[in-house]
PDB file of N, CA and C in Angstrom:
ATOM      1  N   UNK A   1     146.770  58.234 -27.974  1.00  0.00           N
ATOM      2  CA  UNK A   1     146.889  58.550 -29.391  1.00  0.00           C
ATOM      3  C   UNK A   1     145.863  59.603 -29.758  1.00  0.00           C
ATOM      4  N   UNK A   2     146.297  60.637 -30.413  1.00  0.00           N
ATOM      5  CA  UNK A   2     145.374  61.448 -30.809  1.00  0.00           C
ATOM      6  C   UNK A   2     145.006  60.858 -32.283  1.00  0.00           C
ATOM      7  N   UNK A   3     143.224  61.324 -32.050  1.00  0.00           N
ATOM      8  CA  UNK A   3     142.872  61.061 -33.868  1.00  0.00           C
ATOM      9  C   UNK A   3     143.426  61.876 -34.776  1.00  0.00           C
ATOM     10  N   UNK A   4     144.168  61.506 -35.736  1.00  0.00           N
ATOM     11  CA  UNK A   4     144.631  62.524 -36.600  1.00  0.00           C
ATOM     12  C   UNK A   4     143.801  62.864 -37.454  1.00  0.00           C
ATOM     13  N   UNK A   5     142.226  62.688 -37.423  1.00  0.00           N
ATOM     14  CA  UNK A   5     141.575  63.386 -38.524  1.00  0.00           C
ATOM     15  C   UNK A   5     141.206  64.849 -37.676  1.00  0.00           C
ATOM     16  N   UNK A   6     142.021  64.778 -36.496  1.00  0.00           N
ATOM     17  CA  UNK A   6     141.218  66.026 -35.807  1.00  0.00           C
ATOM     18  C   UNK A   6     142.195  67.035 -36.570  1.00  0.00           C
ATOM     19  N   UNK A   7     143.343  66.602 -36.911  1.00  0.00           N
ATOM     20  CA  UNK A   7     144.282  67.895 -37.366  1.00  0.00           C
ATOM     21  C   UNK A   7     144.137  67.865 -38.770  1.00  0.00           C
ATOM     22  N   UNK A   8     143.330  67.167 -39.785  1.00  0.00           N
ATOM     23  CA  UNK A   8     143.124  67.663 -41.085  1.00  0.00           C
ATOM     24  C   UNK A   8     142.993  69.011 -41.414  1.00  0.00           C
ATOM     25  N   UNK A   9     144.008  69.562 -42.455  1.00  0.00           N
ATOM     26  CA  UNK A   9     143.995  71.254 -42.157  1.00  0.00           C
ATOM     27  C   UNK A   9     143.248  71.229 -43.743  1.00  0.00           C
ATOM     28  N   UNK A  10     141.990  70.236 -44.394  1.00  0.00           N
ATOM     29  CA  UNK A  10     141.165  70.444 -45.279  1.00  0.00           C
ATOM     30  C   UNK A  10     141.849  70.298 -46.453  1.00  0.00           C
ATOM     31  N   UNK A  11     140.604  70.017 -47.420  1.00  0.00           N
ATOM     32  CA  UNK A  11     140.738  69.476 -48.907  1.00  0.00           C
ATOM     33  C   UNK A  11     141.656  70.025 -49.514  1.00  0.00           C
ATOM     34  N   UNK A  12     141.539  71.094 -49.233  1.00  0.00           N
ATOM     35  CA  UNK A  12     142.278  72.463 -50.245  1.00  0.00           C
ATOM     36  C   UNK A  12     143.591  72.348 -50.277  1.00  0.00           C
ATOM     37  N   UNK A  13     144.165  72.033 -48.766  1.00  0.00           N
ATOM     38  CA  UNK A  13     145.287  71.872 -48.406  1.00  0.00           C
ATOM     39  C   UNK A  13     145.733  70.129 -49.072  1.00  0.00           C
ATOM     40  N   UNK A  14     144.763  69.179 -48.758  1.00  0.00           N
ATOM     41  CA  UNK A  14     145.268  68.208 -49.719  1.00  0.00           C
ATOM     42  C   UNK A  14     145.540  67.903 -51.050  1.00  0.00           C
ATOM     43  N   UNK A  15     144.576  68.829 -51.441  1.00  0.00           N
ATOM     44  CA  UNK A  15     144.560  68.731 -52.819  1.00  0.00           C
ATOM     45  C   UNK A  15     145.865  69.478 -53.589  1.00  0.00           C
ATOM     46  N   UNK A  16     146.101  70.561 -53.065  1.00  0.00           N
ATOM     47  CA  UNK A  16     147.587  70.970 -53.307  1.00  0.00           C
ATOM     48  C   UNK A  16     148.714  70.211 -52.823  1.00  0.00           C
ATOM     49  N   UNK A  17     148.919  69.393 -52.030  1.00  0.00           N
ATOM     50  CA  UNK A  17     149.945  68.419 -51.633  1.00  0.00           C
ATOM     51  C   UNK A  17     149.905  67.058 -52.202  1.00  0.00           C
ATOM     52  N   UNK A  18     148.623  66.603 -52.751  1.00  0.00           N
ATOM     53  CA  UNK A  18     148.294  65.573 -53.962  1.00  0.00           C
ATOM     54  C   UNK A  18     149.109  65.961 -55.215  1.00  0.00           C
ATOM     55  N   UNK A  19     148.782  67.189 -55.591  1.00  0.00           N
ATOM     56  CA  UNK A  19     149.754  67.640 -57.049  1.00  0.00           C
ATOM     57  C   UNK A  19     150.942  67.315 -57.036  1.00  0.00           C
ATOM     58  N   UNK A  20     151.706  67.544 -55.796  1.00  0.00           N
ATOM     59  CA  UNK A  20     153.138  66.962 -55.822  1.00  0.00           C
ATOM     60  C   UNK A  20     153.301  65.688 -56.602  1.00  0.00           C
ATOM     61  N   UNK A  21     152.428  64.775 -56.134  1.00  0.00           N
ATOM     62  CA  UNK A  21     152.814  64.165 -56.341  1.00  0.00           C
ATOM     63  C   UNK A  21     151.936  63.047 -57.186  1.00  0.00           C
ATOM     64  N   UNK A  22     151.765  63.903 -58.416  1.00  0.00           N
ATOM     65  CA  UNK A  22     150.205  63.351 -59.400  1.00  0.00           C
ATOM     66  C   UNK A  22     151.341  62.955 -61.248  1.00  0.00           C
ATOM     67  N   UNK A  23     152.215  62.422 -60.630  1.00  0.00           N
ATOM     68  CA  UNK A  23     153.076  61.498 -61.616  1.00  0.00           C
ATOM     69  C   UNK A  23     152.353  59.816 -61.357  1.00  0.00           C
ATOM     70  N   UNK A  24     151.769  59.559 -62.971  1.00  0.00           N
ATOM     71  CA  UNK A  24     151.377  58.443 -62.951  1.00  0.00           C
ATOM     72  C   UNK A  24     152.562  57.389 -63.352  1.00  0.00           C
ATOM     73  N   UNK A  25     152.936  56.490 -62.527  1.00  0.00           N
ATOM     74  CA  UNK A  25     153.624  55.107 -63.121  1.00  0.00           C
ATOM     75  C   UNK A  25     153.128  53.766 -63.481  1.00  0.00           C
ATOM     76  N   UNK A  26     153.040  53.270 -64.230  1.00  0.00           N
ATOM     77  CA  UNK A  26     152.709  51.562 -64.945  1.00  0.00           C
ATOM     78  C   UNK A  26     153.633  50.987 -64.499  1.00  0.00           C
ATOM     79  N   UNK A  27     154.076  51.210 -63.330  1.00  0.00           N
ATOM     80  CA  UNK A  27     155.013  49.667 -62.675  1.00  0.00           C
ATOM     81  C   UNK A  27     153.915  48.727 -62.249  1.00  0.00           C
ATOM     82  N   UNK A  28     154.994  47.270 -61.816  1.00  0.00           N
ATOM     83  CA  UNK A  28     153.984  46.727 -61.229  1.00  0.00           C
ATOM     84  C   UNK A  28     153.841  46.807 -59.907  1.00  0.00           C
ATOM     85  N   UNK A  29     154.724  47.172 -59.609  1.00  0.00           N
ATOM     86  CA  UNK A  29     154.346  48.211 -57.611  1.00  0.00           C
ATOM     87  C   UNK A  29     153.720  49.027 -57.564  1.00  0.00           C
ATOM     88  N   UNK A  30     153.516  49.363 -58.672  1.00  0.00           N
ATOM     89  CA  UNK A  30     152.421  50.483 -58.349  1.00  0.00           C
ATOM     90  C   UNK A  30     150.726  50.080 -58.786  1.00  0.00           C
ATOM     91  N   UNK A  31     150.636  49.558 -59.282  1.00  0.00           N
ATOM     92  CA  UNK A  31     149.684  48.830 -59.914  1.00  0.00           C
ATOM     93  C   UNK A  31     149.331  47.822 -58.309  1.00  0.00           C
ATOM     94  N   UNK A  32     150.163  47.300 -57.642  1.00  0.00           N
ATOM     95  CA  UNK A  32     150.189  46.273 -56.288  1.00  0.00           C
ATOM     96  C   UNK A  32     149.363  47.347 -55.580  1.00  0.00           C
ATOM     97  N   UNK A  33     150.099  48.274 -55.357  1.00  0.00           N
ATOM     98  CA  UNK A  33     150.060  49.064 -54.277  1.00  0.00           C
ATOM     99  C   UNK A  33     148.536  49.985 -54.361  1.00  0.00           C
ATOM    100  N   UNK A  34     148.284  49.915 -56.015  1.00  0.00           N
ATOM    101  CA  UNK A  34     146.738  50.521 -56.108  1.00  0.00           C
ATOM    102  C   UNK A  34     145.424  49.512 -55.537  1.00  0.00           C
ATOM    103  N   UNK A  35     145.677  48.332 -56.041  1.00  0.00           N
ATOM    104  CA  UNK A  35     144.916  47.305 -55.521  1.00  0.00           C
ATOM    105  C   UNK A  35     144.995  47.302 -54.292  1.00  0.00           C
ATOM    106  N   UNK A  36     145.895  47.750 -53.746  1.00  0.00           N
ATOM    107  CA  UNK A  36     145.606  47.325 -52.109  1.00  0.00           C
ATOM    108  C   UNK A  36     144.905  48.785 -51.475  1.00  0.00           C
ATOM    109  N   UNK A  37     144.806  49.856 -51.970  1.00  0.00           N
ATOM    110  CA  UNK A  37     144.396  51.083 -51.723  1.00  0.00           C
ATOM    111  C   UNK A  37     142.911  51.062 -52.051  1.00  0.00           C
ATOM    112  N   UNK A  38     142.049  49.678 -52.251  1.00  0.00           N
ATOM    113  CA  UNK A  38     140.739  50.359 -52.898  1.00  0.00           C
ATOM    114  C   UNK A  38     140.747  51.313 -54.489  1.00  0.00           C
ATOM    115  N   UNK A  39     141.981  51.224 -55.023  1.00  0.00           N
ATOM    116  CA  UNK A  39     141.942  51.852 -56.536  1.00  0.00           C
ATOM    117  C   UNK A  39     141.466  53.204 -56.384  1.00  0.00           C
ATOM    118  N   UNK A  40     142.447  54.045 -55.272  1.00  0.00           N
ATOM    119  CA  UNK A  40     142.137  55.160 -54.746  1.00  0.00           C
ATOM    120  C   UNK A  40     143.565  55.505 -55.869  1.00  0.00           C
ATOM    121  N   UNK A  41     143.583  56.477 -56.909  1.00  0.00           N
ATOM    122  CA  UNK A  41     144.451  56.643 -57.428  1.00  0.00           C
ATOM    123  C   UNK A  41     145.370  58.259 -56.996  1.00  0.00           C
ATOM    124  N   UNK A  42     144.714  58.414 -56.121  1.00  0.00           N
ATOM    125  CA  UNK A  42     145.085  60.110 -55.729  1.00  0.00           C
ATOM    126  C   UNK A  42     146.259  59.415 -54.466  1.00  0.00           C
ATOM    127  N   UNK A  43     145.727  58.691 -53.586  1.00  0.00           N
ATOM    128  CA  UNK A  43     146.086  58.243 -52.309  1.00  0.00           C
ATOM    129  C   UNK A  43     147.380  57.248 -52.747  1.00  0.00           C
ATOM    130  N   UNK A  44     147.539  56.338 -54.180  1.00  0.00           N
ATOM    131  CA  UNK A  44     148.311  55.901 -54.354  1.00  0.00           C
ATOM    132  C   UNK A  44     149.214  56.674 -54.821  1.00  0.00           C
ATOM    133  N   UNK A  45     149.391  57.510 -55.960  1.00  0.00           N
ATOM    134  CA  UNK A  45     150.425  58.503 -56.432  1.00  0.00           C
ATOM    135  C   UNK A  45     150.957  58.923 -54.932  1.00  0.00           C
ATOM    136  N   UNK A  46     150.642  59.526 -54.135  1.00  0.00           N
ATOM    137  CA  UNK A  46     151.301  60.139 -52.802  1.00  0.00           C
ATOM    138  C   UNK A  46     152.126  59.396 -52.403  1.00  0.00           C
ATOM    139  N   UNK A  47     151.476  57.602 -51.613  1.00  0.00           N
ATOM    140  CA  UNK A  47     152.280  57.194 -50.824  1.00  0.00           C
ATOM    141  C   UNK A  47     153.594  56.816 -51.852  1.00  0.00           C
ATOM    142  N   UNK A  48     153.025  56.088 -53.435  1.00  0.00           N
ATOM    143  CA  UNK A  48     153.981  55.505 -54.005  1.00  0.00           C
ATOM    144  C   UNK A  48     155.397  57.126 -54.053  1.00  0.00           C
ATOM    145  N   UNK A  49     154.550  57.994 -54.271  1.00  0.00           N
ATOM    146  CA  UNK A  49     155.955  59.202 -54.513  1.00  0.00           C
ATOM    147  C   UNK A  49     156.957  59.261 -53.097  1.00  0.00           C
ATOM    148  N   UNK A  50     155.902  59.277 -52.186  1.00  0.00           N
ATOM    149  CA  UNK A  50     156.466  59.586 -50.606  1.00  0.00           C
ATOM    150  C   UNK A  50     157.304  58.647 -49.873  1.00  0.00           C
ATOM    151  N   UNK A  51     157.282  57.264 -49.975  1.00  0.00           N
ATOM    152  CA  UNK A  51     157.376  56.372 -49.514  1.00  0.00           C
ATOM    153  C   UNK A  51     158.541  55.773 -50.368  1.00  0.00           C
ATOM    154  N   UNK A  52     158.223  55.744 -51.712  1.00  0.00           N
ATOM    155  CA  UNK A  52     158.999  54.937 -52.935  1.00  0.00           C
ATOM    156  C   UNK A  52     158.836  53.804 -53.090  1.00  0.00           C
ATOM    157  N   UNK A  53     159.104  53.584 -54.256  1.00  0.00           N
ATOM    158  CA  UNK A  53     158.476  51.980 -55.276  1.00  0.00           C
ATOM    159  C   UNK A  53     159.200  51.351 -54.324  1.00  0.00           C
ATOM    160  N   UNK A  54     160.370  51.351 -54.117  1.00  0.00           N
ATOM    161  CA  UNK A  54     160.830  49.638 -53.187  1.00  0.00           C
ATOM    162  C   UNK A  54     160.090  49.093 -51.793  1.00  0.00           C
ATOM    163  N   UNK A  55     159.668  50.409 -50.849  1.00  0.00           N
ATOM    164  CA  UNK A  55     158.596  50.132 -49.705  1.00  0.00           C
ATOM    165  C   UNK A  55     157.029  50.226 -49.751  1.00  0.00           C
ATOM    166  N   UNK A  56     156.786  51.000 -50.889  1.00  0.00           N
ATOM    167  CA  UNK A  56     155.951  51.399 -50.426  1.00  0.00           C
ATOM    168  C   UNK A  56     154.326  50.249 -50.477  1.00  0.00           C
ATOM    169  N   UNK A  57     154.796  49.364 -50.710  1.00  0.00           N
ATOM    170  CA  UNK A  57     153.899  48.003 -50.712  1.00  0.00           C
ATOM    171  C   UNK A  57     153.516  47.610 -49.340  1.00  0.00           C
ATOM    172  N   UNK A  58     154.522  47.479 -48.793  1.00  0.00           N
ATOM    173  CA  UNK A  58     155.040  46.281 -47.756  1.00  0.00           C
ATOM    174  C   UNK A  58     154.708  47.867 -46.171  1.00  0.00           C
ATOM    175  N   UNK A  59     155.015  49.211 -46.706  1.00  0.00           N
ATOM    176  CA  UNK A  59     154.696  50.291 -45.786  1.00  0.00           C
ATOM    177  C   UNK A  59     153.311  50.190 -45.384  1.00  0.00           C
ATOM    178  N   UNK A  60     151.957  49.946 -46.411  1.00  0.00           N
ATOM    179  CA  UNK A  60     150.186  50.665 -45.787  1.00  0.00           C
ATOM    180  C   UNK A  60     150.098  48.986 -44.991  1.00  0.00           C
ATOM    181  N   UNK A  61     150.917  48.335 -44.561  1.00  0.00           N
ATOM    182  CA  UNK A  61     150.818  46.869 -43.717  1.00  0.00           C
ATOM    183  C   UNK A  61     151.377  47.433 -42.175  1.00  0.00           C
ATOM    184  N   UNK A  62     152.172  48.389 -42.320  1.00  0.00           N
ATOM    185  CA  UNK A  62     153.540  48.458 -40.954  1.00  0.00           C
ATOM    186  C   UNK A  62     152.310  48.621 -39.929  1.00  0.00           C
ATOM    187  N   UNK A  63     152.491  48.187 -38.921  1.00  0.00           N
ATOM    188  CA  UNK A  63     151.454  48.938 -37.719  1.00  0.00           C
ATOM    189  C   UNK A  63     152.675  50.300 -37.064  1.00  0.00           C
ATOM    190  N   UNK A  64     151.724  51.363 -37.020  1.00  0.00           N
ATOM    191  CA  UNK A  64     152.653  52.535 -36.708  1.00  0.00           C
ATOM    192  C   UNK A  64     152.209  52.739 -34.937  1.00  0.00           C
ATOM    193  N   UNK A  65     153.150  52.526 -33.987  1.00  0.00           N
ATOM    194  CA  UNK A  65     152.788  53.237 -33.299  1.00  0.00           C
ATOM    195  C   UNK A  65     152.086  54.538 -32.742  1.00  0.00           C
ATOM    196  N   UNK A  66     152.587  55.376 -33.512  1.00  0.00           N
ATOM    197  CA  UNK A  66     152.176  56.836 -33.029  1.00  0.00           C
ATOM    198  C   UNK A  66     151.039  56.872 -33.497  1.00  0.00           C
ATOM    199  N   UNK A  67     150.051  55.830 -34.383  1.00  0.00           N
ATOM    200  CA  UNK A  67     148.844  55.864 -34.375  1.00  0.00           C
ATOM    201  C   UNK A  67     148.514  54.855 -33.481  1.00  0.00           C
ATOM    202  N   UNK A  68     148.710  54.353 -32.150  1.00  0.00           N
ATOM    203  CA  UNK A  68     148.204  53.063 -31.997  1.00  0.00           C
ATOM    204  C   UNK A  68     148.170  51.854 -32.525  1.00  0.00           C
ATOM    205  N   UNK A  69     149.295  51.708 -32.918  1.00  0.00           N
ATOM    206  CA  UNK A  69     149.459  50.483 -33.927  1.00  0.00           C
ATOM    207  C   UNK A  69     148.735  49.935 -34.756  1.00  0.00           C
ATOM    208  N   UNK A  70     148.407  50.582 -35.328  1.00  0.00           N
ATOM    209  CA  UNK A  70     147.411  50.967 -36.482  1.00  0.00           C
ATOM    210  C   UNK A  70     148.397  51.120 -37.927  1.00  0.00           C
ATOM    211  N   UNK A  71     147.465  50.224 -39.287  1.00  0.00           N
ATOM    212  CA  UNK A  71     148.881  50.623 -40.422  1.00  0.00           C
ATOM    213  C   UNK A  71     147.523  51.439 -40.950  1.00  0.00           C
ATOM    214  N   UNK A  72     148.463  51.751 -42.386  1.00  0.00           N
ATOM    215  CA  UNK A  72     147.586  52.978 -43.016  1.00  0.00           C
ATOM    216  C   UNK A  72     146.070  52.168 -43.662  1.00  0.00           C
ATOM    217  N   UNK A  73     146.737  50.395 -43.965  1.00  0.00           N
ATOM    218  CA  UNK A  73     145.354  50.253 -44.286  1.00  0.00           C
ATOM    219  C   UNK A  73     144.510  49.798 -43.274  1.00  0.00           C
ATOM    220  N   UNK A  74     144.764  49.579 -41.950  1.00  0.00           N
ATOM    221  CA  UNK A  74     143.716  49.874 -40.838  1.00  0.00           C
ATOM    222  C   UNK A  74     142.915  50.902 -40.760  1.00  0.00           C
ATOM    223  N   UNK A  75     143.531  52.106 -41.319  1.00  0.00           N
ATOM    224  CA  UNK A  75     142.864  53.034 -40.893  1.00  0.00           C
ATOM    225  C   UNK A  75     141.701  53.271 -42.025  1.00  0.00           C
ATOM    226  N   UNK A  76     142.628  52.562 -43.282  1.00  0.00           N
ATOM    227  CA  UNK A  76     140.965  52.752 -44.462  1.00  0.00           C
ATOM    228  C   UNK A  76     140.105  52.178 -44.211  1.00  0.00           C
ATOM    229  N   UNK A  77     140.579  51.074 -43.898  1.00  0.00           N
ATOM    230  CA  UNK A  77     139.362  50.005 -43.614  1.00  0.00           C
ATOM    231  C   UNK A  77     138.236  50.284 -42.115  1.00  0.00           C
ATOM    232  N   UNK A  78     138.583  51.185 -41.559  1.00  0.00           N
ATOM    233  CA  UNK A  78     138.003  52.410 -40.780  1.00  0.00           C
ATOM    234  C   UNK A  78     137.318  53.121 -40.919  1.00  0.00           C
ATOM    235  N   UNK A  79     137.576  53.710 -42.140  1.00  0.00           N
ATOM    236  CA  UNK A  79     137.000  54.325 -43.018  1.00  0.00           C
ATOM    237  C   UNK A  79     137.696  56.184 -42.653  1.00  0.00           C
ATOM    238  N   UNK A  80     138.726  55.833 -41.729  1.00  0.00           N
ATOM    239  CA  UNK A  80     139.494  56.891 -41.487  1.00  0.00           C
ATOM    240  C   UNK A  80     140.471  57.632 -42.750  1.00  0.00           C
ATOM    241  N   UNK A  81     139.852  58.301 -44.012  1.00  0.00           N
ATOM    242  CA  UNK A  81     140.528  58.594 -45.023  1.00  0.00           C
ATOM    243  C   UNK A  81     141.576  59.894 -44.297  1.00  0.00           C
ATOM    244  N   UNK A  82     140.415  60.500 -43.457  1.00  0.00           N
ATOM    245  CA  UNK A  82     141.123  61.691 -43.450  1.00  0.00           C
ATOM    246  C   UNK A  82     142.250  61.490 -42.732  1.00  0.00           C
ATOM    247  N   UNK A  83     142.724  60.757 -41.657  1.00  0.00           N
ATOM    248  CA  UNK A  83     143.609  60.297 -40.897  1.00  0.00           C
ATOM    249  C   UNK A  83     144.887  59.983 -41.463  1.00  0.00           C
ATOM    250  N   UNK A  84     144.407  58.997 -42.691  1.00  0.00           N
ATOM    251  CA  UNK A  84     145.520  58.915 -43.903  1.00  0.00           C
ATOM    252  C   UNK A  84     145.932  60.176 -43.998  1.00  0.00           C
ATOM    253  N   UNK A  85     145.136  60.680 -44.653  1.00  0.00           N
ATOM    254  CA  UNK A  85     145.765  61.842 -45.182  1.00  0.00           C
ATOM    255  C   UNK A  85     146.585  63.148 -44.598  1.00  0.00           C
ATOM    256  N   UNK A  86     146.142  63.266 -43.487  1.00  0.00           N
ATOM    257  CA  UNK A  86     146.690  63.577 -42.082  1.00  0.00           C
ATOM    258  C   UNK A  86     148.199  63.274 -42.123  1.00  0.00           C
ATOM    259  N   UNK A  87     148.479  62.161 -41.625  1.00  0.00           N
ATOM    260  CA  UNK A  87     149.374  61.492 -41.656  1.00  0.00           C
ATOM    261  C   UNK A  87     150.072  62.092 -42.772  1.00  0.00           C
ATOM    262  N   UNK A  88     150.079  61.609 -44.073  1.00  0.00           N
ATOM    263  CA  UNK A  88     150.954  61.359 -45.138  1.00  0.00           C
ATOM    264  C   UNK A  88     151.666  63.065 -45.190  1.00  0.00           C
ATOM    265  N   UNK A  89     150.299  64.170 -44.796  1.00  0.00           N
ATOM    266  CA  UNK A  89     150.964  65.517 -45.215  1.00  0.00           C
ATOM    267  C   UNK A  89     151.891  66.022 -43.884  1.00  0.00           C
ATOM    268  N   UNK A  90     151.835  65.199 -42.546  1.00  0.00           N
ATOM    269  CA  UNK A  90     152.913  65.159 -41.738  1.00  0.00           C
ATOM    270  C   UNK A  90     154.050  64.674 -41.930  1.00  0.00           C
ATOM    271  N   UNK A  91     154.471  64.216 -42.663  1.00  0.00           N
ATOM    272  CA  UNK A  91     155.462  63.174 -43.088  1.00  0.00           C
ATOM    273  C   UNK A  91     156.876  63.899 -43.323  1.00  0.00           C
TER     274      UNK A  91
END
C-alpha cells in the first residue's frame, strides 16, 4: 500500500476541491456524520456531497482495501488527515 499522504498535491489544491462542495445541510446525517468526523466541518461537507446522505455514515467505517484495510476514520484517528484528503480528491 502506498501512503497516500505522499501524493497530496497541497492545500491549495484542497481547498479548491472543498468549495465544491461547501453546501451546508441540517439533516440529521449530516449532523451523524459530523460527530463522527471530530466536527471537522470542511471534511464533512465533501464526504457528505461525495459519497451522499444515504452512505455516507455507514462509508468513514468501510475498511478499504487499497488502503490496507484501513476506513477513512482509521486513518483520522492516525492522525493521517492528509491521506483523507488524498483519497477523497481521487475519487
Amino acid at each position: 500500500m502506498a501512503a497516500l499522504e505522499k501524493y497530496y498535491p497541497g492545500d491549495k489544491a484542497w481547498n479548491n476541491f472543498a468549495k465544491l462542495y461547501s453546501e451546508h445541510t441540517d439533516s440529521q446525517t449530516y449532523r451523524k456524520l459530523y460527530m463522527k468526523l471530530k466536527q471537522d466541518e470542511e471534511l464533512t461537507n465533501v464526504i457528505y456531497g461525495k459519497i451522499g446522505a444515504e452512505n455516507c455514515v455507514s462509508w468513514v467505517d468501510v475498511k478499504i482495501p487499497a488502503i490496507g484495510y484501513q476506513s477513512v476514520l482509521d486513518l483520522i484517528e492516525l492522525g493521517n488527515i492528509l491521506g483523507v484528503r488524498t483519497l477523497l480528491m481521487r475519487m
